[in-house]
N, C-alpha and C. Protein backbone atom coordinates (compact mmCIF):
# COMPACT_ATOMS: atom_id res chain seq x y z
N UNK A 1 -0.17 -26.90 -8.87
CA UNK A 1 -1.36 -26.06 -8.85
C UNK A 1 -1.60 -25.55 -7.43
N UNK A 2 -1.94 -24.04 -7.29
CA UNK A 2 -2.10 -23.50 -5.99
C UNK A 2 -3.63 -24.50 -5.50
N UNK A 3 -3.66 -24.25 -3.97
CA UNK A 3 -4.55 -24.41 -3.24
C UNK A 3 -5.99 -23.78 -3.55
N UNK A 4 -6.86 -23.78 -3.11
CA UNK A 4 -7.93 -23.45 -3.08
C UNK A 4 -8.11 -22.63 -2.00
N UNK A 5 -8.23 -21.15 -2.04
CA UNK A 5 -9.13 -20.47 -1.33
C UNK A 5 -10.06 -20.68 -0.13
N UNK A 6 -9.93 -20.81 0.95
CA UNK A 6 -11.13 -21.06 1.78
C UNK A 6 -11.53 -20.00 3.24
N UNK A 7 -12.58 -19.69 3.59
CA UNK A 7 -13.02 -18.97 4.36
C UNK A 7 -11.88 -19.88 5.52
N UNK A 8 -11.52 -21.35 6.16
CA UNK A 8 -10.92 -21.60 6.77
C UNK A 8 -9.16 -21.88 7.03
N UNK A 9 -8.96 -21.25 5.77
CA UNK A 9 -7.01 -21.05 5.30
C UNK A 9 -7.06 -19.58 5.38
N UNK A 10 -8.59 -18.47 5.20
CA UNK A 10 -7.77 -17.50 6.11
C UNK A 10 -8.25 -16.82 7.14
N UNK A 11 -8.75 -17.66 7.72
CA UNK A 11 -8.62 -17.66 9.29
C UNK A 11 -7.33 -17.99 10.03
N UNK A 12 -6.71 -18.87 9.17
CA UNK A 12 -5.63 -19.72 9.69
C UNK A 12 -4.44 -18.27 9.40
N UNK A 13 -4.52 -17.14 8.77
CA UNK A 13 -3.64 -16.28 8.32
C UNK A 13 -4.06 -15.07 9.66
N UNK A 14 -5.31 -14.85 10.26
CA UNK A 14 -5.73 -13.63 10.81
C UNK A 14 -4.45 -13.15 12.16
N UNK A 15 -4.72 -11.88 11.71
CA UNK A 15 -2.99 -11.80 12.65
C UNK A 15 -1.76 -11.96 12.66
N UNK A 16 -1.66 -12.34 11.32
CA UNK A 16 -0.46 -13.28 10.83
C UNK A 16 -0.36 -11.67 9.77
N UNK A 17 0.87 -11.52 9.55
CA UNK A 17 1.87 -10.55 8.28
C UNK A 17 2.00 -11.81 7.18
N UNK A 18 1.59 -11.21 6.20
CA UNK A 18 1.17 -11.73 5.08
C UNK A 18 1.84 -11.82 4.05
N UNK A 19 2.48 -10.46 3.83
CA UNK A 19 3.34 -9.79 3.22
C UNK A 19 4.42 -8.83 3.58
N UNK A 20 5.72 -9.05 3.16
CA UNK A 20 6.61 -8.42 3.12
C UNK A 20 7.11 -7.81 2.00
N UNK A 21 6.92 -6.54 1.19
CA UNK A 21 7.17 -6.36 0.13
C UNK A 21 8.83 -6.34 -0.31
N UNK A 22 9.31 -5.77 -1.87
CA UNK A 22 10.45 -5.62 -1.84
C UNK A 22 10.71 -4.13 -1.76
N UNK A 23 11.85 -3.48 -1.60
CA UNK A 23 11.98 -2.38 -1.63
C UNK A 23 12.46 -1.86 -2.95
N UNK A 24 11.02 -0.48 -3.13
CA UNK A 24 11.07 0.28 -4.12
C UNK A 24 11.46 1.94 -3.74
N UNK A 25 12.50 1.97 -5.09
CA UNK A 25 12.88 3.31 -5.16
C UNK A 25 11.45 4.59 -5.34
N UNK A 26 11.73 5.66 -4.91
CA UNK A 26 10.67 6.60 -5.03
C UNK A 26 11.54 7.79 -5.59
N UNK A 27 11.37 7.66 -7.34
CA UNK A 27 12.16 8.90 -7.82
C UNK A 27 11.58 9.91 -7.48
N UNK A 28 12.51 10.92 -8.37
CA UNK A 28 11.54 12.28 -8.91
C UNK A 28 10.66 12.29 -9.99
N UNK A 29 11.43 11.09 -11.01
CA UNK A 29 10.49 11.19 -12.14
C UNK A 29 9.15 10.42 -12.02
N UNK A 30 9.06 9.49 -10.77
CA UNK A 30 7.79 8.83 -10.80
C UNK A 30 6.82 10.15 -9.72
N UNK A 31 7.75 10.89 -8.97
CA UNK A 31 6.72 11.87 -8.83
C UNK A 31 6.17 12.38 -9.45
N UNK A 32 6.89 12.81 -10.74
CA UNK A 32 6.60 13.88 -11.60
C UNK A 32 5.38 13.34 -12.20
N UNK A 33 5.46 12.10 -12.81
CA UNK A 33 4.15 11.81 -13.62
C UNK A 33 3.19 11.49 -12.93
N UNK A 34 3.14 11.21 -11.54
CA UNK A 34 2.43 11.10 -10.88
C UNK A 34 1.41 12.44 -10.69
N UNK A 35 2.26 13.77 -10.34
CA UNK A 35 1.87 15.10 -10.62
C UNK A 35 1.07 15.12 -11.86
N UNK A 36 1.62 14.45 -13.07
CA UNK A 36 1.39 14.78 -14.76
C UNK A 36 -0.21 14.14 -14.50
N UNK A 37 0.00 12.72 -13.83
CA UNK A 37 -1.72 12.24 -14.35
C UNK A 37 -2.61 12.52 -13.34
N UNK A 38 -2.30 13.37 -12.34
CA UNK A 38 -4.00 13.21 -11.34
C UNK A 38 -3.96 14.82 -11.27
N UNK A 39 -2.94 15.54 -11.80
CA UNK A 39 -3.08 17.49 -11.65
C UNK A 39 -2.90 17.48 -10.69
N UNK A 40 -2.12 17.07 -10.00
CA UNK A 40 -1.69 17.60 -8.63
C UNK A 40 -0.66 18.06 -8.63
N UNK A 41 0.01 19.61 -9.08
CA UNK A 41 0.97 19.71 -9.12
C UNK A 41 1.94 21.15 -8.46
N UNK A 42 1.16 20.45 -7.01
CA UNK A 42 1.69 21.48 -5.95
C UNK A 42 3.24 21.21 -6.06
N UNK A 43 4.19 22.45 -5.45
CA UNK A 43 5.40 23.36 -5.67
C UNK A 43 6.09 21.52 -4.95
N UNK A 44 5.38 21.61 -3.58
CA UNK A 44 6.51 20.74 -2.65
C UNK A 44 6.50 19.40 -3.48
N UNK A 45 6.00 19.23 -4.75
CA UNK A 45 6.42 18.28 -5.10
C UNK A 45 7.17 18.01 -6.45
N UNK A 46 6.91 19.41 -6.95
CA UNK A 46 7.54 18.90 -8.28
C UNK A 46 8.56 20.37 -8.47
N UNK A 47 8.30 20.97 -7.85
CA UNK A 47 9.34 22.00 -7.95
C UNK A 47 10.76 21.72 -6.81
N UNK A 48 11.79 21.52 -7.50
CA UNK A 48 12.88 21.49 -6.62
C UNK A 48 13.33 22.41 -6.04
N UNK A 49 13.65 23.50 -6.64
CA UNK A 49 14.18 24.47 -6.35
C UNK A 49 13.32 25.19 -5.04
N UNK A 50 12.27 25.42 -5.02
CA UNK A 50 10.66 25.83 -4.45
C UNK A 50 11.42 25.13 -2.98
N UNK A 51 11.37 23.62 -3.27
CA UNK A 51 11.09 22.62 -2.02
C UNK A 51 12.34 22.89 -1.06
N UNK A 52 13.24 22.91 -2.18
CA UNK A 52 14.76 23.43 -1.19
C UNK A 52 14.71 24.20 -0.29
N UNK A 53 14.21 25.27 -0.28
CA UNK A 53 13.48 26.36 0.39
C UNK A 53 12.72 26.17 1.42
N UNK A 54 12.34 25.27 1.25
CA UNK A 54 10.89 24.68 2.12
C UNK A 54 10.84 23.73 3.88
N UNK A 55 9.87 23.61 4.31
CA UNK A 55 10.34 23.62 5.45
C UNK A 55 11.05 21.68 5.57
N UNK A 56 10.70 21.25 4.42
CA UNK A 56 11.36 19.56 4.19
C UNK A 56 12.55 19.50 3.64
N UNK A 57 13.07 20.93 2.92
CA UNK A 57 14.10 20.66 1.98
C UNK A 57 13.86 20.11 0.85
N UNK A 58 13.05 19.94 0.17
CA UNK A 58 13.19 18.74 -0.72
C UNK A 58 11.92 18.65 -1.54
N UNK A 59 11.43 18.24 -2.63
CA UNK A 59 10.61 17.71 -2.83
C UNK A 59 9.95 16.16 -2.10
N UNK A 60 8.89 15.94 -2.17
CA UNK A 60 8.48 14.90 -1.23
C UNK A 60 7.37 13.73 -2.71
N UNK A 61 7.10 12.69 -2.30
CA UNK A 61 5.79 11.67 -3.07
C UNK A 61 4.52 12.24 -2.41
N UNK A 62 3.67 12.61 -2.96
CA UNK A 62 2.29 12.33 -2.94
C UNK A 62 1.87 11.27 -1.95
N UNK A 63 1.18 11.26 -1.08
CA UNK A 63 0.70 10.71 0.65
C UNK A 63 -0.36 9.95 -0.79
N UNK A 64 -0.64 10.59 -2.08
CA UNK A 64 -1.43 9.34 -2.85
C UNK A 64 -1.06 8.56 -3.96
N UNK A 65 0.25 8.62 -4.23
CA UNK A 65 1.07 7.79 -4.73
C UNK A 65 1.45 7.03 -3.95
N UNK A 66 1.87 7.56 -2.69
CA UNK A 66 2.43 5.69 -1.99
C UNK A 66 1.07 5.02 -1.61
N UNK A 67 -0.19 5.51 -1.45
CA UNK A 67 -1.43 4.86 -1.28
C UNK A 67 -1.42 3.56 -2.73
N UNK A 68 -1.00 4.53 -3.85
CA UNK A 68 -1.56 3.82 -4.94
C UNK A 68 -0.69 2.23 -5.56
N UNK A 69 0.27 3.07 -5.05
CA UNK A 69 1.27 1.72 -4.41
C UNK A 69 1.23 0.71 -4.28
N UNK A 70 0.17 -0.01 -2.95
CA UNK A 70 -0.19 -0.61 -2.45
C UNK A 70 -0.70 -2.33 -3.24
N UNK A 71 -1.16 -1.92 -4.55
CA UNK A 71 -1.23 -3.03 -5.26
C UNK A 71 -0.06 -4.47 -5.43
N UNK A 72 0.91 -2.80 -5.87
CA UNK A 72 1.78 -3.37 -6.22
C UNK A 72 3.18 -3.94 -5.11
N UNK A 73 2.85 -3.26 -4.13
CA UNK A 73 4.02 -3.53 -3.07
C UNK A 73 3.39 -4.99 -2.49
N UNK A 74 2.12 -5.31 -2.61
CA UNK A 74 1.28 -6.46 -2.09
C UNK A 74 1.18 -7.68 -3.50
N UNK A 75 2.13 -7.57 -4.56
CA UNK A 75 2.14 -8.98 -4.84
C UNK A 75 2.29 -9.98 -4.64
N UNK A 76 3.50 -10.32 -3.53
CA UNK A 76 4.30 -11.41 -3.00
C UNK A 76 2.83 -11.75 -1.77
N UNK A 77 1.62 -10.89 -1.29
CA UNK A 77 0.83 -11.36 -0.69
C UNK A 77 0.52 -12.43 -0.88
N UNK A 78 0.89 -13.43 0.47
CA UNK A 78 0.21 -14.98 0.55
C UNK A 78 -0.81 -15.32 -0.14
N UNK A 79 -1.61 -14.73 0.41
CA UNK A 79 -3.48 -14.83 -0.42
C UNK A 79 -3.46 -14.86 -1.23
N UNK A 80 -3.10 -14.10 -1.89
CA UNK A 80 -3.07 -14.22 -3.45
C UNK A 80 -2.35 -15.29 -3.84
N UNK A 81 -1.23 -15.80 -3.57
CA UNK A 81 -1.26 -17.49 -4.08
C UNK A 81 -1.94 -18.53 -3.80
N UNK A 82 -3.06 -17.99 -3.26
CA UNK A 82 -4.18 -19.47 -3.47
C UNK A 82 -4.91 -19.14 -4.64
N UNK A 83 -5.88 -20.24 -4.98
CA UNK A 83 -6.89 -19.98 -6.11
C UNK A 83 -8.23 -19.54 -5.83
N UNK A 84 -8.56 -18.75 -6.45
CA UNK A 84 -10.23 -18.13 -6.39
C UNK A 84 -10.75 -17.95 -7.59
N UNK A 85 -11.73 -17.35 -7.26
CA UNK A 85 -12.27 -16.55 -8.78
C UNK A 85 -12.01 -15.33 -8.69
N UNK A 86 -12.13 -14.38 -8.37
CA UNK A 86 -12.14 -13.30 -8.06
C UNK A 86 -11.40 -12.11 -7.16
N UNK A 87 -10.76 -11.34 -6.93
CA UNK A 87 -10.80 -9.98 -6.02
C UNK A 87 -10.71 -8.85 -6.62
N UNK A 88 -11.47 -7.78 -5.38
CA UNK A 88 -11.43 -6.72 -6.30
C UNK A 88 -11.66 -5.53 -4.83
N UNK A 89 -10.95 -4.52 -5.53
CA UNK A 89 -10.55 -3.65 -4.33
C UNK A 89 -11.81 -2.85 -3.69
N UNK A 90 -12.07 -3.14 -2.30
CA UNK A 90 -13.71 -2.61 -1.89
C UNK A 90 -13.40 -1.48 -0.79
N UNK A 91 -12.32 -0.64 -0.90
CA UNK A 91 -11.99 0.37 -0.12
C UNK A 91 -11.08 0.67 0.67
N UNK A 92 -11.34 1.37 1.91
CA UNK A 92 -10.53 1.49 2.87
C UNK A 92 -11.25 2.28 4.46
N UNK A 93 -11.05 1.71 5.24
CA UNK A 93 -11.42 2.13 6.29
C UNK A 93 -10.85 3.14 7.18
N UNK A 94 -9.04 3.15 6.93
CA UNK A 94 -8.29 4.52 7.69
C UNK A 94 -6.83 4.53 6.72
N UNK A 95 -7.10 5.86 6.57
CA UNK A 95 -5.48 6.27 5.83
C UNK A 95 -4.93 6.84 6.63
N UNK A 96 -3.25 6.98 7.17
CA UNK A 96 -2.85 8.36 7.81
C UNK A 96 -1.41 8.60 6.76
N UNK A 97 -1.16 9.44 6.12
CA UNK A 97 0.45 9.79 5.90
C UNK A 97 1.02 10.39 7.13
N UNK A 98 1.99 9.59 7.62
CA UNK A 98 2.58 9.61 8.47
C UNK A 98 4.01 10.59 8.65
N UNK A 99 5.07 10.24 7.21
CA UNK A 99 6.48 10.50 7.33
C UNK A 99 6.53 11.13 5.79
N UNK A 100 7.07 12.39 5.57
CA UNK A 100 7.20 12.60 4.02
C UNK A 100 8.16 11.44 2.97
N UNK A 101 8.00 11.19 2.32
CA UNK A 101 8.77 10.27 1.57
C UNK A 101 9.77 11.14 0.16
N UNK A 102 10.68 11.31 0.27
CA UNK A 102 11.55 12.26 -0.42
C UNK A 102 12.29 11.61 -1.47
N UNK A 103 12.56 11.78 -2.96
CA UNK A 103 13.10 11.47 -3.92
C UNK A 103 14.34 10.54 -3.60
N UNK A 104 14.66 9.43 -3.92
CA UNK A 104 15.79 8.92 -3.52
C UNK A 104 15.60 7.55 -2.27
N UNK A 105 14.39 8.09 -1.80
CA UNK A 105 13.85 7.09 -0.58
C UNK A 105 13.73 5.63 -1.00
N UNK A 106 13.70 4.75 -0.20
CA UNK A 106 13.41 3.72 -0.94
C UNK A 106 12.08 2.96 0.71
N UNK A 107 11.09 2.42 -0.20
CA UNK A 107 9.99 2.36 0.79
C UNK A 107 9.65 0.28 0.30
N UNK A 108 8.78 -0.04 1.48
CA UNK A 108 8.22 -1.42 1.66
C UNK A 108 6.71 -1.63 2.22
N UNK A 109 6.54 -2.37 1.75
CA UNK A 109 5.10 -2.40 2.96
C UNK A 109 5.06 -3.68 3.33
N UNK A 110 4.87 -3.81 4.56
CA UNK A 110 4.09 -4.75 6.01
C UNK A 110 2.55 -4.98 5.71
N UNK A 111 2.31 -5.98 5.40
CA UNK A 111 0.91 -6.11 5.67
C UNK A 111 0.22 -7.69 6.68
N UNK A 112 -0.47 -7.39 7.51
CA UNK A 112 -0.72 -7.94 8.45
C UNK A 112 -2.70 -8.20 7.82
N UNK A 113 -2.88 -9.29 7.65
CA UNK A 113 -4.82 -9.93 7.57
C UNK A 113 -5.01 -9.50 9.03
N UNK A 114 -6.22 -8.30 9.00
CA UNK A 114 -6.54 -8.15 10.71
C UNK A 114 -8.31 -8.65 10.89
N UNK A 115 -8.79 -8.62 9.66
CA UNK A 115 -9.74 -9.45 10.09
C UNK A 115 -10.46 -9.93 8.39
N UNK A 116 -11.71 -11.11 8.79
CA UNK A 116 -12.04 -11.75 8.00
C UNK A 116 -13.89 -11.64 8.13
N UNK A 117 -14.74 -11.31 7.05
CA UNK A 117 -16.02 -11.27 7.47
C UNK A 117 -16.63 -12.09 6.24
N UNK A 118 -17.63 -12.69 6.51
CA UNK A 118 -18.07 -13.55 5.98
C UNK A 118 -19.18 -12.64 5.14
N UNK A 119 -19.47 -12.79 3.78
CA UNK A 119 -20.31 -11.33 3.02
C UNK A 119 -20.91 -12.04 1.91
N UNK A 120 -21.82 -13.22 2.32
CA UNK A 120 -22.70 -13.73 1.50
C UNK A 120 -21.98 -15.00 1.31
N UNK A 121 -22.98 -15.70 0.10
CA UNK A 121 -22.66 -17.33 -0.39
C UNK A 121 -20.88 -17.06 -1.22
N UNK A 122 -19.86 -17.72 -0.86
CA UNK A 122 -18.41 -17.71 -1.21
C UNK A 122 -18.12 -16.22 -1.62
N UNK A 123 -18.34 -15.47 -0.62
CA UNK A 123 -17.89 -13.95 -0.76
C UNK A 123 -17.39 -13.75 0.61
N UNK A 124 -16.09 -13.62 0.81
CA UNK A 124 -15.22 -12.69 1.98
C UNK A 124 -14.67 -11.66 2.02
N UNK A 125 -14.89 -10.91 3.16
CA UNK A 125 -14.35 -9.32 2.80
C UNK A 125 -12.90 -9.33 3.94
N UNK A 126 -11.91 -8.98 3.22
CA UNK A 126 -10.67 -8.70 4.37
C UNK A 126 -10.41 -7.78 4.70
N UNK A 127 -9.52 -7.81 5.47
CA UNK A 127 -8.86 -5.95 6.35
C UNK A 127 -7.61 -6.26 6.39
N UNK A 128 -6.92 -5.62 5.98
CA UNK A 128 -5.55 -5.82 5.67
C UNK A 128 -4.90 -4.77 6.34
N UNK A 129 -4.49 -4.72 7.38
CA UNK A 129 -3.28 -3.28 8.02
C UNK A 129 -1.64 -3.21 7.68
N UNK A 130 -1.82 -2.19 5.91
CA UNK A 130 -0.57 -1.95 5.77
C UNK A 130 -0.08 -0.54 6.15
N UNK A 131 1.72 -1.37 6.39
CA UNK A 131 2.16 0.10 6.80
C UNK A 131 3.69 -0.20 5.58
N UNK A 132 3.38 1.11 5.36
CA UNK A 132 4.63 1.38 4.21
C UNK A 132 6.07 2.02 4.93
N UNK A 133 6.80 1.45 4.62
CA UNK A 133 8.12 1.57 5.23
C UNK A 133 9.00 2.59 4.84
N UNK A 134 9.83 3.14 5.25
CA UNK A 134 10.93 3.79 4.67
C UNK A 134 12.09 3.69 5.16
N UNK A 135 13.00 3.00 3.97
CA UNK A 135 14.03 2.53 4.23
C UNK A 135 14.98 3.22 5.29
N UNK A 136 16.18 2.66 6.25
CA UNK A 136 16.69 3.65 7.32
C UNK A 136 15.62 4.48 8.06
N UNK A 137 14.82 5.00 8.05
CA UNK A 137 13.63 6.00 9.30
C UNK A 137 13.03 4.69 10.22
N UNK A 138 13.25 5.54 11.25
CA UNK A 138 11.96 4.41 12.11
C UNK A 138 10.56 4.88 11.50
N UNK A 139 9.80 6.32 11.99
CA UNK A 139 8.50 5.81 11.48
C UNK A 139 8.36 5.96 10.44
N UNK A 140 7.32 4.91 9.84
CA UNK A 140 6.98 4.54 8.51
C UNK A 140 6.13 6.24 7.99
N UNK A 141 6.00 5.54 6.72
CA UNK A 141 5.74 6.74 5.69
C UNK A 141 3.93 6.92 6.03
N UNK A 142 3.70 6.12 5.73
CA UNK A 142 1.89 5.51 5.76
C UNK A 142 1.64 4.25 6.57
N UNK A 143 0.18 4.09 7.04
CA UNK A 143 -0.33 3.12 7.92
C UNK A 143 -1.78 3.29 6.64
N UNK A 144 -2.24 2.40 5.95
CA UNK A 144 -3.45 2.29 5.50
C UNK A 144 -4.35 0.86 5.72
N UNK A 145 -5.67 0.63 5.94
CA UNK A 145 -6.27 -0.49 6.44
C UNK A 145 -6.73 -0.91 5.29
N UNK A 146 -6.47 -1.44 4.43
CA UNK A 146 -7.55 -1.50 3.02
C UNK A 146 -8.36 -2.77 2.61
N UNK A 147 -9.47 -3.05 2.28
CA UNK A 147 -10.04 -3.83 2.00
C UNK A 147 -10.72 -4.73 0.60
N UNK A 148 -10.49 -6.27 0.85
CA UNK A 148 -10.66 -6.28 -0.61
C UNK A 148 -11.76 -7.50 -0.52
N UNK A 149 -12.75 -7.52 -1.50
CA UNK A 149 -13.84 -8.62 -1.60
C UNK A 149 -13.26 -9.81 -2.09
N UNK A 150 -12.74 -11.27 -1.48
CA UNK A 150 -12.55 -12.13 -2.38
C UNK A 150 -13.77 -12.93 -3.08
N UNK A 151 -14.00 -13.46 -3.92
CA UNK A 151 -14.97 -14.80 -4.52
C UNK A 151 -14.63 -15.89 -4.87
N UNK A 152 -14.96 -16.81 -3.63
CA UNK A 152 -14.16 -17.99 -3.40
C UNK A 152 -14.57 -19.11 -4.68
């Protein structure tokens, strides 16, 4: 049985990389539906032919698909193998898309606990500074800070 949750196991994490994700492919077709469910379906991303042309070459992911990502590239997150009651996603403080991420790419995310605030009786709020990777490039794709309420 996992551990128990405590305002003082993650303190013991602050500063500490938390997570190392695995590396995921970034098709065309997860662009595409990505385009299909939020209507976003500007040229540089779902038109190939268009993008070829274009000043990337290429079609590129949505700067809010690899945001949305983030859940899932953050399972293997430490924290989350302790026990709680609760988390639930309470925002974000800075996004930047950094690097286009192009069909074929394959991306990771880094996430580093940068801080810990104490937010009532067994309620903590974290800051998490992830940066999403792309496989072979030095700079990464995205840097996002995101925050989540645990209930201890």
């Amino acid at each position: 049985m996992a551990e128990k949750l405590t305002l003082k196991t993650l303190k013991q994490y602050k500063g500490r990389e938390i997570s190392l994700s695995d590396w995921v492919e970034i098709t065309q077709d997860r662009i595409n539906a990505f385009a299909e469910c939020t209507e976003d379906k500007q040229w540089i991303h779902i038109d190939k032919k268009r993008a070829k042309k274009g000043p990337l070459s290429s079609t590129v992911a949505h700067g809010f698909l690899l945001l949305s990502l983030l859940p899932h590239l953050n399972l293997k997150n430490d924290i989350f193998s302790f026990r709680y009651k609760m988390a639930v996603n309470y925002g974000l403080n800075r996004v930047r898309f950094i690097n286009p991420v192009k069909p074929g790419n394959y991306i990771r995310n880094r996430a580093v606990l940068k801080d810990i605030t104490k937010k009532g009786f067994r309620k903590v709020l974290i800051s998490v500074e992830n940066t999403i990777e792309i496989k072979d490039q030095e700079k990464p794709a995205l840097a996002a800070e995101t925050l989540a309420l645990f209930f201890l």
